[in-house]
PDB file of N, CA and C in Angstrom:
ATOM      1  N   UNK A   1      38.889  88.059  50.957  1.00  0.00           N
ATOM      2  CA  UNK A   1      39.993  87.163  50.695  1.00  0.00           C
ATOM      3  C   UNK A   1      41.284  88.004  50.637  1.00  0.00           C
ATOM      4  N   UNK A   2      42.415  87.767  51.211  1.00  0.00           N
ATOM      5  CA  UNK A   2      43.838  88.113  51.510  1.00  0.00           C
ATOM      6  C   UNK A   2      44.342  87.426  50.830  1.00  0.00           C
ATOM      7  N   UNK A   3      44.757  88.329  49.764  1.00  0.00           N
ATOM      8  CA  UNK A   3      46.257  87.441  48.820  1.00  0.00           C
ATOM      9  C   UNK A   3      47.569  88.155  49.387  1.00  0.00           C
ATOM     10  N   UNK A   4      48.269  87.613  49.466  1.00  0.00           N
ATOM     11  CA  UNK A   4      49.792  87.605  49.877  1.00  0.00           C
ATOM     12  C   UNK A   4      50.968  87.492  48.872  1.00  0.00           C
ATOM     13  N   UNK A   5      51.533  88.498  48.515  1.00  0.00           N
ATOM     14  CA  UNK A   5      52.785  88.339  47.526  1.00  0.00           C
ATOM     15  C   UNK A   5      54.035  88.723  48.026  1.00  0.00           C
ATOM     16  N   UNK A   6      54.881  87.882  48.400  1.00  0.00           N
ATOM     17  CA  UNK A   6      56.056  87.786  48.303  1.00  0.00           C
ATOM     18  C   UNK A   6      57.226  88.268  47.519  1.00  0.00           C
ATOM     19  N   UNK A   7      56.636  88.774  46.244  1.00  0.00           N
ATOM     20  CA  UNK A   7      57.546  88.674  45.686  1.00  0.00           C
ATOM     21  C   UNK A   7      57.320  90.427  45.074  1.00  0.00           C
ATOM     22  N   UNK A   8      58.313  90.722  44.993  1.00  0.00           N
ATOM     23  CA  UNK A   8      58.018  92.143  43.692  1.00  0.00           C
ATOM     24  C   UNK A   8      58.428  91.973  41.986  1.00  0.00           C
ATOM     25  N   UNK A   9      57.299  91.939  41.464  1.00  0.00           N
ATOM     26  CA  UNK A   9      58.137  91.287  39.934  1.00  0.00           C
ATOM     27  C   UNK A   9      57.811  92.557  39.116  1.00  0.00           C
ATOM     28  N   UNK A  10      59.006  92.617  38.426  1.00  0.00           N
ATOM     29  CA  UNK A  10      59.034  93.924  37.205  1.00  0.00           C
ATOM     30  C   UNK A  10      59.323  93.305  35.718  1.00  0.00           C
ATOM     31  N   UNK A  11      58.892  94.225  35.133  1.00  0.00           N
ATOM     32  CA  UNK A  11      58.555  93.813  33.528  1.00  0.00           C
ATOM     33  C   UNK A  11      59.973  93.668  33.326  1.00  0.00           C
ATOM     34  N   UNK A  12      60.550  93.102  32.006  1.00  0.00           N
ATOM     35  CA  UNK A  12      61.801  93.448  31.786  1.00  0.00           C
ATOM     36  C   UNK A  12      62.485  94.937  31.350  1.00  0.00           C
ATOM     37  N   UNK A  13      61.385  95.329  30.418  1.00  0.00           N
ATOM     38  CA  UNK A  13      61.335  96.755  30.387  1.00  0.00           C
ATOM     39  C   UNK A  13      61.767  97.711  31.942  1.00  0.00           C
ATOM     40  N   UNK A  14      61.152  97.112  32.902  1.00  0.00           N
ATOM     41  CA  UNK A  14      61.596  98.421  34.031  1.00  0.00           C
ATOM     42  C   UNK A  14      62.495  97.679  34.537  1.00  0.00           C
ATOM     43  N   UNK A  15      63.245  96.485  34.458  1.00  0.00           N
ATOM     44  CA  UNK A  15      64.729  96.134  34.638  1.00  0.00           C
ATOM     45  C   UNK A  15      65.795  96.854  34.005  1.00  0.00           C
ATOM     46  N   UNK A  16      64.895  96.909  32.779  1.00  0.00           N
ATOM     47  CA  UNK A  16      66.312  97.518  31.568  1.00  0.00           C
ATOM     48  C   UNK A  16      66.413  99.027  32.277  1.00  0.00           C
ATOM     49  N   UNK A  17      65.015 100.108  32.551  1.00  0.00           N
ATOM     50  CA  UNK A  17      65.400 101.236  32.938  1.00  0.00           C
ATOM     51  C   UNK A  17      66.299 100.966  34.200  1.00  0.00           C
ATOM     52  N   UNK A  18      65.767 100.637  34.787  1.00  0.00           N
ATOM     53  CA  UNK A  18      66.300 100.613  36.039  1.00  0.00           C
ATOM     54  C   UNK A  18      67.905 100.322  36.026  1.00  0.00           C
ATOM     55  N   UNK A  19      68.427  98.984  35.507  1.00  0.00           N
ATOM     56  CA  UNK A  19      69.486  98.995  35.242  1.00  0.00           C
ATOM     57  C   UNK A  19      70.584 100.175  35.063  1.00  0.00           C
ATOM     58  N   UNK A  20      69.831 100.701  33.556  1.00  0.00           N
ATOM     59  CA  UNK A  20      70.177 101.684  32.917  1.00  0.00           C
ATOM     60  C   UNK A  20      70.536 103.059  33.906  1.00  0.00           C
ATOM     61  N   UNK A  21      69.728 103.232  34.791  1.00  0.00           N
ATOM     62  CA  UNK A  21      69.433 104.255  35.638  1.00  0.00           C
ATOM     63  C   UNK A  21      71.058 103.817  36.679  1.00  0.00           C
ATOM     64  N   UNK A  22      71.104 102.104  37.018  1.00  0.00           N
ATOM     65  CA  UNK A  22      71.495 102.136  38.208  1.00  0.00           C
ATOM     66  C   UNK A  22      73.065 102.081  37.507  1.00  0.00           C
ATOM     67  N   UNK A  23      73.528 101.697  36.580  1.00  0.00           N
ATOM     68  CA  UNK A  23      75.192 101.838  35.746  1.00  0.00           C
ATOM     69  C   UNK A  23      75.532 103.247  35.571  1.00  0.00           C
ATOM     70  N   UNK A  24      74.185 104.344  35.252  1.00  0.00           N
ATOM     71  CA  UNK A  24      74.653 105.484  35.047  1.00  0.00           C
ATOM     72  C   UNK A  24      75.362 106.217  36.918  1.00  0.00           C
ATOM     73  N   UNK A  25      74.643 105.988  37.812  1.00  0.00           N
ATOM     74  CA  UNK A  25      74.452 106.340  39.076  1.00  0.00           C
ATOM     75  C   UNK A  25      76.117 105.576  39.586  1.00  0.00           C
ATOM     76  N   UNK A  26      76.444 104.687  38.494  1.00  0.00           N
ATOM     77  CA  UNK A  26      77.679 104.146  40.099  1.00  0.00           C
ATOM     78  C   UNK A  26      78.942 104.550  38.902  1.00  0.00           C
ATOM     79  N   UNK A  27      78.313 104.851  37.608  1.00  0.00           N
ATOM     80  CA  UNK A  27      79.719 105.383  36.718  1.00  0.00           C
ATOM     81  C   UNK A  27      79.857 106.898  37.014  1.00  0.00           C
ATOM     82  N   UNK A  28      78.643 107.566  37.576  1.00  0.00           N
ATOM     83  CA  UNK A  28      79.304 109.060  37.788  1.00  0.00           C
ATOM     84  C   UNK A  28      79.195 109.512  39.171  1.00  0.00           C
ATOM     85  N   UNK A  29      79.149 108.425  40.354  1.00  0.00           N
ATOM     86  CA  UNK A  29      79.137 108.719  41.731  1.00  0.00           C
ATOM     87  C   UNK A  29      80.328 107.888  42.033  1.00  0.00           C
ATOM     88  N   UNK A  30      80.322 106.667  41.415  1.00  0.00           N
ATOM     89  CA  UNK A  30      81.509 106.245  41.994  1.00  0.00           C
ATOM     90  C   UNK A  30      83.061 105.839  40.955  1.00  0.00           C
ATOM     91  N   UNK A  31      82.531 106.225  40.166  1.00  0.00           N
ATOM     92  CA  UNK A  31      83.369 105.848  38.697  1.00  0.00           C
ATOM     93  C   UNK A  31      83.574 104.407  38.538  1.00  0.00           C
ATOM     94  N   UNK A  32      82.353 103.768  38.799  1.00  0.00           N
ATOM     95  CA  UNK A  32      82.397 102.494  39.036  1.00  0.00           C
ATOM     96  C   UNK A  32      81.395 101.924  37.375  1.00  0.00           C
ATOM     97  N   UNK A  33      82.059 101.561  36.389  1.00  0.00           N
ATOM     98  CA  UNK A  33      81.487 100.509  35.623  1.00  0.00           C
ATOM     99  C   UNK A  33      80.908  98.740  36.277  1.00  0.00           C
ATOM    100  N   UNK A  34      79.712  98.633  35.829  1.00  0.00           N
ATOM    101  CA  UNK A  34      79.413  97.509  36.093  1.00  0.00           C
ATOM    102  C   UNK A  34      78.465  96.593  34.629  1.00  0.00           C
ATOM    103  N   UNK A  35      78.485  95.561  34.364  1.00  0.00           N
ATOM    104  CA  UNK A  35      77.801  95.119  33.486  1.00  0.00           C
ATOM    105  C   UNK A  35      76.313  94.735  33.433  1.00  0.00           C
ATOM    106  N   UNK A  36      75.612  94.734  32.519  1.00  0.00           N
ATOM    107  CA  UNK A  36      74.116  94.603  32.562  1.00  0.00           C
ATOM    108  C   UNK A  36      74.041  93.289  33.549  1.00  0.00           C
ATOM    109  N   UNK A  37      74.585  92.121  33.599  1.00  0.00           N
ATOM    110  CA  UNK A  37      73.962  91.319  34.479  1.00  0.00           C
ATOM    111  C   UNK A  37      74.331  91.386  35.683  1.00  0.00           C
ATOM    112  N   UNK A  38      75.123  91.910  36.391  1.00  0.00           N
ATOM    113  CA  UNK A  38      75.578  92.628  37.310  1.00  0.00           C
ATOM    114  C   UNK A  38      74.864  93.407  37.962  1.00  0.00           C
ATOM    115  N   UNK A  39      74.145  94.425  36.907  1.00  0.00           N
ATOM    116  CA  UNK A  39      72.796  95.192  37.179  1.00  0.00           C
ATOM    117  C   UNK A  39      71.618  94.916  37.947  1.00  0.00           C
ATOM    118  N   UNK A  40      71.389  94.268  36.931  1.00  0.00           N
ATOM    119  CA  UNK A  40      69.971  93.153  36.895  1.00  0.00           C
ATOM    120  C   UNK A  40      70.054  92.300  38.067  1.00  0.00           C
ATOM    121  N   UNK A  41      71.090  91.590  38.781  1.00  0.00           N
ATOM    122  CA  UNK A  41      71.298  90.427  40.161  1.00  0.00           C
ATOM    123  C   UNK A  41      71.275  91.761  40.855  1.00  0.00           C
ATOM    124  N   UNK A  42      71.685  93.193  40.899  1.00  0.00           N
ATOM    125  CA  UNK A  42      71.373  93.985  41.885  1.00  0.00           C
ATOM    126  C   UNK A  42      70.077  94.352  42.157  1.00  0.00           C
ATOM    127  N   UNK A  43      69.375  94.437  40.743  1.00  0.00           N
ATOM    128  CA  UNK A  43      68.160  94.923  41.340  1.00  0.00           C
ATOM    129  C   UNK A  43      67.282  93.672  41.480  1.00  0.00           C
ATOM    130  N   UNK A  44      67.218  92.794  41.167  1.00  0.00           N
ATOM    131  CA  UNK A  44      66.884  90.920  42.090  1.00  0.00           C
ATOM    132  C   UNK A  44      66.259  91.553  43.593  1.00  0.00           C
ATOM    133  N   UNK A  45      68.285  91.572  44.006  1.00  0.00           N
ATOM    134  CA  UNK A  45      68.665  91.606  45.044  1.00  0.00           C
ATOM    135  C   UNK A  45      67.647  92.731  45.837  1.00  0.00           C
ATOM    136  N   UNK A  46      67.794  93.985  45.282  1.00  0.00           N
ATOM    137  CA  UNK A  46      67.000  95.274  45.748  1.00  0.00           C
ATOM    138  C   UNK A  46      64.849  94.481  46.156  1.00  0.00           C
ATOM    139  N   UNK A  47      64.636  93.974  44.542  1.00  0.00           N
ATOM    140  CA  UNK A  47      63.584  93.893  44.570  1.00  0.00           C
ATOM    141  C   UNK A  47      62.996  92.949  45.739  1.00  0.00           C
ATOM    142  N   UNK A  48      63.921  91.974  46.066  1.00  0.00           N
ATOM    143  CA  UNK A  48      63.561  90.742  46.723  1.00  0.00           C
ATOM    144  C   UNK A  48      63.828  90.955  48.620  1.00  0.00           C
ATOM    145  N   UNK A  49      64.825  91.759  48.801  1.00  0.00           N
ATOM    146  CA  UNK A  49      65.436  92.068  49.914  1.00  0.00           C
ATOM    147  C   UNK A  49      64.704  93.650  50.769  1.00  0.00           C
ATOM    148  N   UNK A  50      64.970  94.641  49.913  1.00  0.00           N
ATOM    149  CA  UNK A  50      64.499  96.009  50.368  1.00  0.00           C
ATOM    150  C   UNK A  50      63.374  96.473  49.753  1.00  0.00           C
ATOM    151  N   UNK A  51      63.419  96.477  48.618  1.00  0.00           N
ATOM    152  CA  UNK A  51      62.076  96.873  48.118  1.00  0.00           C
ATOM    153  C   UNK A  51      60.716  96.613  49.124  1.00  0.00           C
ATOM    154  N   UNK A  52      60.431  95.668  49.906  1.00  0.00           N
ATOM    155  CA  UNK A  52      58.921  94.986  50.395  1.00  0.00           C
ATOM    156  C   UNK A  52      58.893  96.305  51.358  1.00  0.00           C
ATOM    157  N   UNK A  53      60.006  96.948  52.071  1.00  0.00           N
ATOM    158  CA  UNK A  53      59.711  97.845  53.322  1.00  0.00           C
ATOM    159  C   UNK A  53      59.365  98.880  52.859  1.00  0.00           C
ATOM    160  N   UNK A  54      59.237  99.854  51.443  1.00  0.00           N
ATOM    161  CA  UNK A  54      58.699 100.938  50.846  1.00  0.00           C
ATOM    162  C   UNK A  54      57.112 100.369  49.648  1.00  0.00           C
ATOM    163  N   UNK A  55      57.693  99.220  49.974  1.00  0.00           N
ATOM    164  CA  UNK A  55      56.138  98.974  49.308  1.00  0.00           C
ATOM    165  C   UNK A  55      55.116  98.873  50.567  1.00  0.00           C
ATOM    166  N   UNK A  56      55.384  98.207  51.473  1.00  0.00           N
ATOM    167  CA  UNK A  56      54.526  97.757  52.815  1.00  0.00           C
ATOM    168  C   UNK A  56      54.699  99.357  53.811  1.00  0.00           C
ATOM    169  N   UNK A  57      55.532 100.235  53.393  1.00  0.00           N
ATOM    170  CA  UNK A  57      55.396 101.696  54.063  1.00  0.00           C
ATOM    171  C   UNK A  57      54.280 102.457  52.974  1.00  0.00           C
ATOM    172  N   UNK A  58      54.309 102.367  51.684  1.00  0.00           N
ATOM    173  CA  UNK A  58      53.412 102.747  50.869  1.00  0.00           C
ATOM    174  C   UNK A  58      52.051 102.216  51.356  1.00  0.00           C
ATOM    175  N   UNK A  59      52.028 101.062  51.512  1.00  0.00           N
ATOM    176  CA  UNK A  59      50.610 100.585  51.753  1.00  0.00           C
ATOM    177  C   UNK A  59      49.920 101.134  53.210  1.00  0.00           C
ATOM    178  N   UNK A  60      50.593 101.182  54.007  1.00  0.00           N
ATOM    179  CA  UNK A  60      50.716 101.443  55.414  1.00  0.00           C
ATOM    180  C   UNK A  60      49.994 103.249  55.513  1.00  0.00           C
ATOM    181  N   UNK A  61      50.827 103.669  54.779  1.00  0.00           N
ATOM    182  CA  UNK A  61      50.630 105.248  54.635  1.00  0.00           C
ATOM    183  C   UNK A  61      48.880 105.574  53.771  1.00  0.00           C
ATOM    184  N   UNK A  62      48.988 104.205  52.850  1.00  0.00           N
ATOM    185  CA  UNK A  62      47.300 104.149  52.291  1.00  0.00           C
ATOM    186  C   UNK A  62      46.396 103.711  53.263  1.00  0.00           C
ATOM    187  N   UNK A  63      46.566 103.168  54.162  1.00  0.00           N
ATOM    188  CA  UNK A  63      45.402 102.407  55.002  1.00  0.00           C
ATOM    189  C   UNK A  63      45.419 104.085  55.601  1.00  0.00           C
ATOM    190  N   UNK A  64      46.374 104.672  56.202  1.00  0.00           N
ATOM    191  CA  UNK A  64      46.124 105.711  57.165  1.00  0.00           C
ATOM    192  C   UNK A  64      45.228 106.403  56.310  1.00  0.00           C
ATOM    193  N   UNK A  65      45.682 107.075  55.450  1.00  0.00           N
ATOM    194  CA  UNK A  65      45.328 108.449  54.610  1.00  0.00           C
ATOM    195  C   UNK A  65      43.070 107.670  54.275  1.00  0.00           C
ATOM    196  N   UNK A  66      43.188 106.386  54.437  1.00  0.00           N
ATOM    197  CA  UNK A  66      41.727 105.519  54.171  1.00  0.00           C
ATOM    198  C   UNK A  66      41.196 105.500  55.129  1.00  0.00           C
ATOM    199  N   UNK A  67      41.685 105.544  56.620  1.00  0.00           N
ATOM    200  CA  UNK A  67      41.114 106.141  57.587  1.00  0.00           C
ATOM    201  C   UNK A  67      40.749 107.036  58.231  1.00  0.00           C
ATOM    202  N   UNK A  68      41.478 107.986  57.794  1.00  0.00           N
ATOM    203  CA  UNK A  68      41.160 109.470  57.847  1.00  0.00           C
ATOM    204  C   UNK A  68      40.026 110.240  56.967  1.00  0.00           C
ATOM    205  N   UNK A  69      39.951 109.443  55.721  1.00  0.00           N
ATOM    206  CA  UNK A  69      38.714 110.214  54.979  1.00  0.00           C
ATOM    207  C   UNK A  69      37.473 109.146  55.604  1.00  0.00           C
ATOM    208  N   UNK A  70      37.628 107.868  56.029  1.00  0.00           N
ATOM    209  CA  UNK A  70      36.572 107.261  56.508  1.00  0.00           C
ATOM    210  C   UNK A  70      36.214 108.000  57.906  1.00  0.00           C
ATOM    211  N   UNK A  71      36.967 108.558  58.441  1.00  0.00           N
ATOM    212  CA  UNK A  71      36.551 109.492  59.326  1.00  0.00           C
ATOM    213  C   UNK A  71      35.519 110.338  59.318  1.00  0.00           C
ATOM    214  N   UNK A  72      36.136 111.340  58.318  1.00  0.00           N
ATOM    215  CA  UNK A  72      35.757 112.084  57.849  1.00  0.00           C
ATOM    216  C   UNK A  72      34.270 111.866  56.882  1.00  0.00           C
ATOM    217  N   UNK A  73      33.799 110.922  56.641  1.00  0.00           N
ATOM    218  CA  UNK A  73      32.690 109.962  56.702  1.00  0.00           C
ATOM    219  C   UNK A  73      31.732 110.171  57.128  1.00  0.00           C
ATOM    220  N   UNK A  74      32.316 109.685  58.859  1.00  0.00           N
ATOM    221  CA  UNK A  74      31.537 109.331  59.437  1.00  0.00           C
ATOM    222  C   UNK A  74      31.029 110.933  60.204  1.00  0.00           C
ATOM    223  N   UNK A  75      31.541 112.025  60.652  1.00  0.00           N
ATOM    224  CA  UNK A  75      31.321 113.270  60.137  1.00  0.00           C
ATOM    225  C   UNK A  75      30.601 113.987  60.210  1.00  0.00           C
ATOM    226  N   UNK A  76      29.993 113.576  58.850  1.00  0.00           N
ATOM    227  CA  UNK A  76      28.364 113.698  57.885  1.00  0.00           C
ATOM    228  C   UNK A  76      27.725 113.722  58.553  1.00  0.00           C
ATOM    229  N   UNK A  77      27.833 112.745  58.684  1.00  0.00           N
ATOM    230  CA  UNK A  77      26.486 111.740  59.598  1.00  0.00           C
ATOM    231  C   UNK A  77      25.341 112.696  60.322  1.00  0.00           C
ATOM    232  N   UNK A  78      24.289 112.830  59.623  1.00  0.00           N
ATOM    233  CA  UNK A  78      23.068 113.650  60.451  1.00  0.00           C
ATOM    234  C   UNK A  78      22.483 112.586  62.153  1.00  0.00           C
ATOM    235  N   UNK A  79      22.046 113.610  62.699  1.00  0.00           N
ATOM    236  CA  UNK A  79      21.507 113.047  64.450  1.00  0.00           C
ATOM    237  C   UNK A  79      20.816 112.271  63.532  1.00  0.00           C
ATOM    238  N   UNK A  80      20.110 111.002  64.316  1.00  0.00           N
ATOM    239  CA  UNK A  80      18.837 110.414  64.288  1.00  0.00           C
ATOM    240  C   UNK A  80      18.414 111.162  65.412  1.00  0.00           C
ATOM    241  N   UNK A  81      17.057 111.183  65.136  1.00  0.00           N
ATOM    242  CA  UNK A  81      16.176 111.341  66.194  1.00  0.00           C
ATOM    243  C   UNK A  81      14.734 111.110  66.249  1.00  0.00           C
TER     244      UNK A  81
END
């Protein structure tokens, strides 16, 4: 069975880091203050928009690295005879 998720959902806890992470990053790269909900609709935005192509490259990179030891598997494998 194939479940399918659409969506990327984070605790509020790794909103708050994240946030936290992403106000510090634009107050000392760009001297740019922004407010917590400001934050939070960015990383929405991140989670809902960009995020799926490093999650679906993560997964992508697991099927490979799962075919290669299934390879490696197959290998083993003594002759019949």
């Amino acid at each position: 069975m194939k479940k399918h998720y659409n969506k990327i959902d984070l605790t509020k806890e790794q909103k708050l880091q994240i946030a936290a992470k992403l106000k510090k990053y634009l107050r000392e790269n760009y001297y740019t203050d922004i407010g917590d909900l400001k934050a939070e609709l960015f990383i929405d935005f991140i989670s809902d928009t960009i995020a799926p192509f490093y999650y679906n490259k993560g997964l992508a990179d697991s099927i490979t690295l799962m075919k290669d030891r299934i390879e490696d598997l197959y290998s083993l494998m003594k002759e019949e005879k």
